[in-house]
Protein backbone atom coordinates (compact mmCIF):
# COMPACT_ATOMS: atom_id res chain seq x y z
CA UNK A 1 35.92 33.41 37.66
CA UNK A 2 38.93 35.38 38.25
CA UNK A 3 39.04 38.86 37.50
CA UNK A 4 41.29 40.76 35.08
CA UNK A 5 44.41 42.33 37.06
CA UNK A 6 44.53 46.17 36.40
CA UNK A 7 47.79 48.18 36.41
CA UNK A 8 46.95 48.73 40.29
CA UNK A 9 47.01 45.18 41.33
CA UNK A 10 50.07 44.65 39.49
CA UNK A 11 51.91 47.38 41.14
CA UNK A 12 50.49 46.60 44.57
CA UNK A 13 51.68 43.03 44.04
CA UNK A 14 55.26 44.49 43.28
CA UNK A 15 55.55 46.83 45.73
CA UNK A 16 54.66 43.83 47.79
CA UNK A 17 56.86 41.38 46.97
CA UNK A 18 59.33 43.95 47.19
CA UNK A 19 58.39 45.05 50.85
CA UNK A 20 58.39 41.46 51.92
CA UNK A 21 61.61 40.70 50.25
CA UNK A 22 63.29 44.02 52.29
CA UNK A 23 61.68 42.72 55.41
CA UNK A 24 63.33 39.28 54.92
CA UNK A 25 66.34 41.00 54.99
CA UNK A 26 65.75 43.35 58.11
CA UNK A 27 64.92 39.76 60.01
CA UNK A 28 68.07 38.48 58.75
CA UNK A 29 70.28 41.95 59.41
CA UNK A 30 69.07 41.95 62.74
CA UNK A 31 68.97 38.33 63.39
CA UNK A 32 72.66 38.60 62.31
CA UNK A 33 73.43 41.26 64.71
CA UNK A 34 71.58 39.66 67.61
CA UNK A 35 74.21 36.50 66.93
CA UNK A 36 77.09 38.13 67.03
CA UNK A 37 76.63 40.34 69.83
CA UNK A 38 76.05 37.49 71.66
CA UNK A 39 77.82 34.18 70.25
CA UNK A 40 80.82 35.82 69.11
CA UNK A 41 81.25 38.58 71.86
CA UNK A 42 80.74 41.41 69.44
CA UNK A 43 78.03 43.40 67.51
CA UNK A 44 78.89 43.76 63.83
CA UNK A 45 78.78 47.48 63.70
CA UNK A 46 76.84 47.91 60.19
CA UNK A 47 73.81 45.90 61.30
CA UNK A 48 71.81 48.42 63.79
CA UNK A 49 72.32 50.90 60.82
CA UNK A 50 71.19 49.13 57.77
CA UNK A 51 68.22 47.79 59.92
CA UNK A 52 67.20 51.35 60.25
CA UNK A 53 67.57 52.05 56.84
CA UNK A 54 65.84 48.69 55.84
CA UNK A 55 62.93 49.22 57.95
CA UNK A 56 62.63 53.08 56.82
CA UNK A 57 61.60 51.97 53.49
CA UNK A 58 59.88 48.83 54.34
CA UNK A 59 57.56 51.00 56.43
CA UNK A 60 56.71 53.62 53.67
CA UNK A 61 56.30 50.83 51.13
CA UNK A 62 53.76 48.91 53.75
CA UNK A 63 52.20 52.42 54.19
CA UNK A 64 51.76 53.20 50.71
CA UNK A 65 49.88 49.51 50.45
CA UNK A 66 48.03 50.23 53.42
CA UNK A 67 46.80 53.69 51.85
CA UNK A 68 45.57 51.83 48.68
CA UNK A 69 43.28 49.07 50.75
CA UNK A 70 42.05 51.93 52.95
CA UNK A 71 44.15 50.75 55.87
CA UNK A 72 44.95 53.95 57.09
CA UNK A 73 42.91 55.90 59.80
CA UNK A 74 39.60 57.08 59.15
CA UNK A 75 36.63 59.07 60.33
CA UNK A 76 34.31 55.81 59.81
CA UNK A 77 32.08 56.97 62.46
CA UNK A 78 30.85 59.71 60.25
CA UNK A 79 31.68 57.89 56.73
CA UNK A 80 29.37 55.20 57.96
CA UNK A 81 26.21 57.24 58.83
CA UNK A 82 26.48 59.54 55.24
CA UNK A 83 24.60 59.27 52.49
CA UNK A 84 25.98 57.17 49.41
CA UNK A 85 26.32 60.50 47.22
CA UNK A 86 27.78 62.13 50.36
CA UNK A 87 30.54 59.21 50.95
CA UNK A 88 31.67 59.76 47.28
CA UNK A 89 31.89 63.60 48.05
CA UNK A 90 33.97 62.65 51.16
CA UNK A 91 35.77 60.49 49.64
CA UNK A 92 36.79 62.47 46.56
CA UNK A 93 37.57 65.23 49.01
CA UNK A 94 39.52 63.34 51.80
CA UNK A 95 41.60 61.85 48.18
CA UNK A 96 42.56 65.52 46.98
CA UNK A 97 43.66 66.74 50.10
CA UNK A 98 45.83 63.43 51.03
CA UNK A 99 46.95 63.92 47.25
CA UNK A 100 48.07 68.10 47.97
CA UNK A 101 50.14 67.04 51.21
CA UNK A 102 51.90 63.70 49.56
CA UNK A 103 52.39 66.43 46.55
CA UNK A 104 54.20 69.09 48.94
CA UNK A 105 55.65 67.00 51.50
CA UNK A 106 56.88 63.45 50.42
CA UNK A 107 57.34 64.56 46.79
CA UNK A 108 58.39 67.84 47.16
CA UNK A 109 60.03 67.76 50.06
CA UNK A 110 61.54 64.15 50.03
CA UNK A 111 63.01 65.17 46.90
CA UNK A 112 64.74 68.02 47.85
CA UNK A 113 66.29 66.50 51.22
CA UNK A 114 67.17 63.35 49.15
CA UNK A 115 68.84 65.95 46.39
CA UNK A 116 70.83 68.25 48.90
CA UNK A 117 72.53 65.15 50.74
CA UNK A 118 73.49 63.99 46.87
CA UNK A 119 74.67 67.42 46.82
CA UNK A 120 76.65 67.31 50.03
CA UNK A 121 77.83 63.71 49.66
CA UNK A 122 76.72 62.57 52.57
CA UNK A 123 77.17 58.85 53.87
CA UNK A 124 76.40 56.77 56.71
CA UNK A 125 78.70 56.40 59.46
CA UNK A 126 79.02 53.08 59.82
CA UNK A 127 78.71 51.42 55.95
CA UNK A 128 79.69 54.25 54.43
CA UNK A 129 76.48 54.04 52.14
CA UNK A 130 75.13 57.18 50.26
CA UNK A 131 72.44 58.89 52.57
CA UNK A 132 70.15 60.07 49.69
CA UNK A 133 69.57 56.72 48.66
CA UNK A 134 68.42 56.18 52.18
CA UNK A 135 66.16 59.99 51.87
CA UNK A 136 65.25 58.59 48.52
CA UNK A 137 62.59 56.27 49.81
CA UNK A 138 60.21 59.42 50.76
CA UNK A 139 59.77 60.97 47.16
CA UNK A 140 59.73 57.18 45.46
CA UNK A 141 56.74 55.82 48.42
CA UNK A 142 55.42 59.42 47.87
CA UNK A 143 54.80 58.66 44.12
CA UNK A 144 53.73 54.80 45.34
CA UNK A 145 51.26 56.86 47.42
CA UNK A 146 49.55 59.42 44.42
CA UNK A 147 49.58 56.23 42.12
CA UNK A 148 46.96 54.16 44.38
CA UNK A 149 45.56 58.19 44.89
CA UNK A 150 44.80 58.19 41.10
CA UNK A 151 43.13 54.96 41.64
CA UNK A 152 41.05 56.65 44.63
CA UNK A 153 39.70 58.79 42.15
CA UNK A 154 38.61 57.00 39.75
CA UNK A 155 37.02 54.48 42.44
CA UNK A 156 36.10 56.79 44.87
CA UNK A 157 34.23 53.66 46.72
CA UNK A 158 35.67 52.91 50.26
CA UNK A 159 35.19 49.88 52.22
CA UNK A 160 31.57 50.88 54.33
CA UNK A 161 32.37 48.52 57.50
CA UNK A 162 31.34 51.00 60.51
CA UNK A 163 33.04 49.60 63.88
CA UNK A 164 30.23 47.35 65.10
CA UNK A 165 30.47 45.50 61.53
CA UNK A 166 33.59 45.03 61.83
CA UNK A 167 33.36 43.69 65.77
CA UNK A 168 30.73 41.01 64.01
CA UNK A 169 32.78 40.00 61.20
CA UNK A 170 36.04 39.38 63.52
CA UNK A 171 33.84 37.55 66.04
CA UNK A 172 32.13 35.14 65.32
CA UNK A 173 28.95 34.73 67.32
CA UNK A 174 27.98 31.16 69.19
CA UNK A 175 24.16 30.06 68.59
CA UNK A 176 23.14 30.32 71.74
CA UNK A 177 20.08 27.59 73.54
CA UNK A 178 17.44 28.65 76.20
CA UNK A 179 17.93 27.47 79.36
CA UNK A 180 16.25 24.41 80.16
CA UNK A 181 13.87 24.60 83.43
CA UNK A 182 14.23 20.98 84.62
């Protein structure tokens, strides 16, 4: 029985497609690059560029999927040995103040970097490409970010695989036989 998609799963599978769609296009920037620096003598010189640009955002779009699996680091060690009442507590906490900093910083802060170099005009050397649109990738993967937050809070559960559960899961064990005295 499949279960019913909620608004989180769509955008997660969206931001997705999108990420992997960017990164095909990083792999073919710099695959691009890579051939004509050395087939035809000579780097083109917008490749190195938009390949930092492109892998910029594919990075904080991959993040901000990351954050809403729970792929980001942790303090499992002590998640793992609390109560269940105290994981929700921590959980709900460790939410809010991830929520305050993506609030201040990426939000706040992407937005007004992103708005003074629309201000200034700024554009990259080598394509010539608006630089906020480049800055812009902090305040959007920001809001990515307090969307699967939201969802945080209203599942506050978190994936409870300590270390040495997740050493057994990614290795399987061989049935082992007692030696035979013969």
């Amino acid at each position: 029985m499949e279960s019913k998609k909620t608004f989180f799963d769509r955008l997660a599978v969206v931001l997705g497609v999108i990420a992997a769609t960017l990164f095909g296009i990083l792999v073919l920037n710099v695959l691009w690059g890579v051939f004509s620096r050395y087939v035809l003598g000579e780097q083109s010189r917008w490749t190195e560029e938009v390949a930092i640009y492109l892998f910029v955002w594919v990075s904080l779009l991959g993040g901000s999927l990351a954050y809403r699996e729970h792929g980001h680091l942790g303090f499992d060690y002590f998640y793992s040995r609390m109560h269940i009442e105290a994981k929700t507590v921590a959980a709900l906490f460790g939410t809010a103040v991830v929520s305050v900093f993506l609030l201040i910083v990426f939000v706040g802060g992407g937005t007004a970097l992103a708005h003074r170099a629309y201000i200034t005009g700024q554009v990259s050397p080598a394509v010539g490409f608006p630089i906020w649109v480049y800055y812009a990738g902090i305040p959007v993967t920001g809001i990515f970010f307090l969307i699967f937050s939201v969802e945080h809070f209203l599942r506050p559960e978190r994936p409870d695989i300590s270390a040495d559960k997740a050493a057994e899961a990614a290795v399987p064990v061989a049935p082992t036989r007692e030696p035979s005295d013969k």
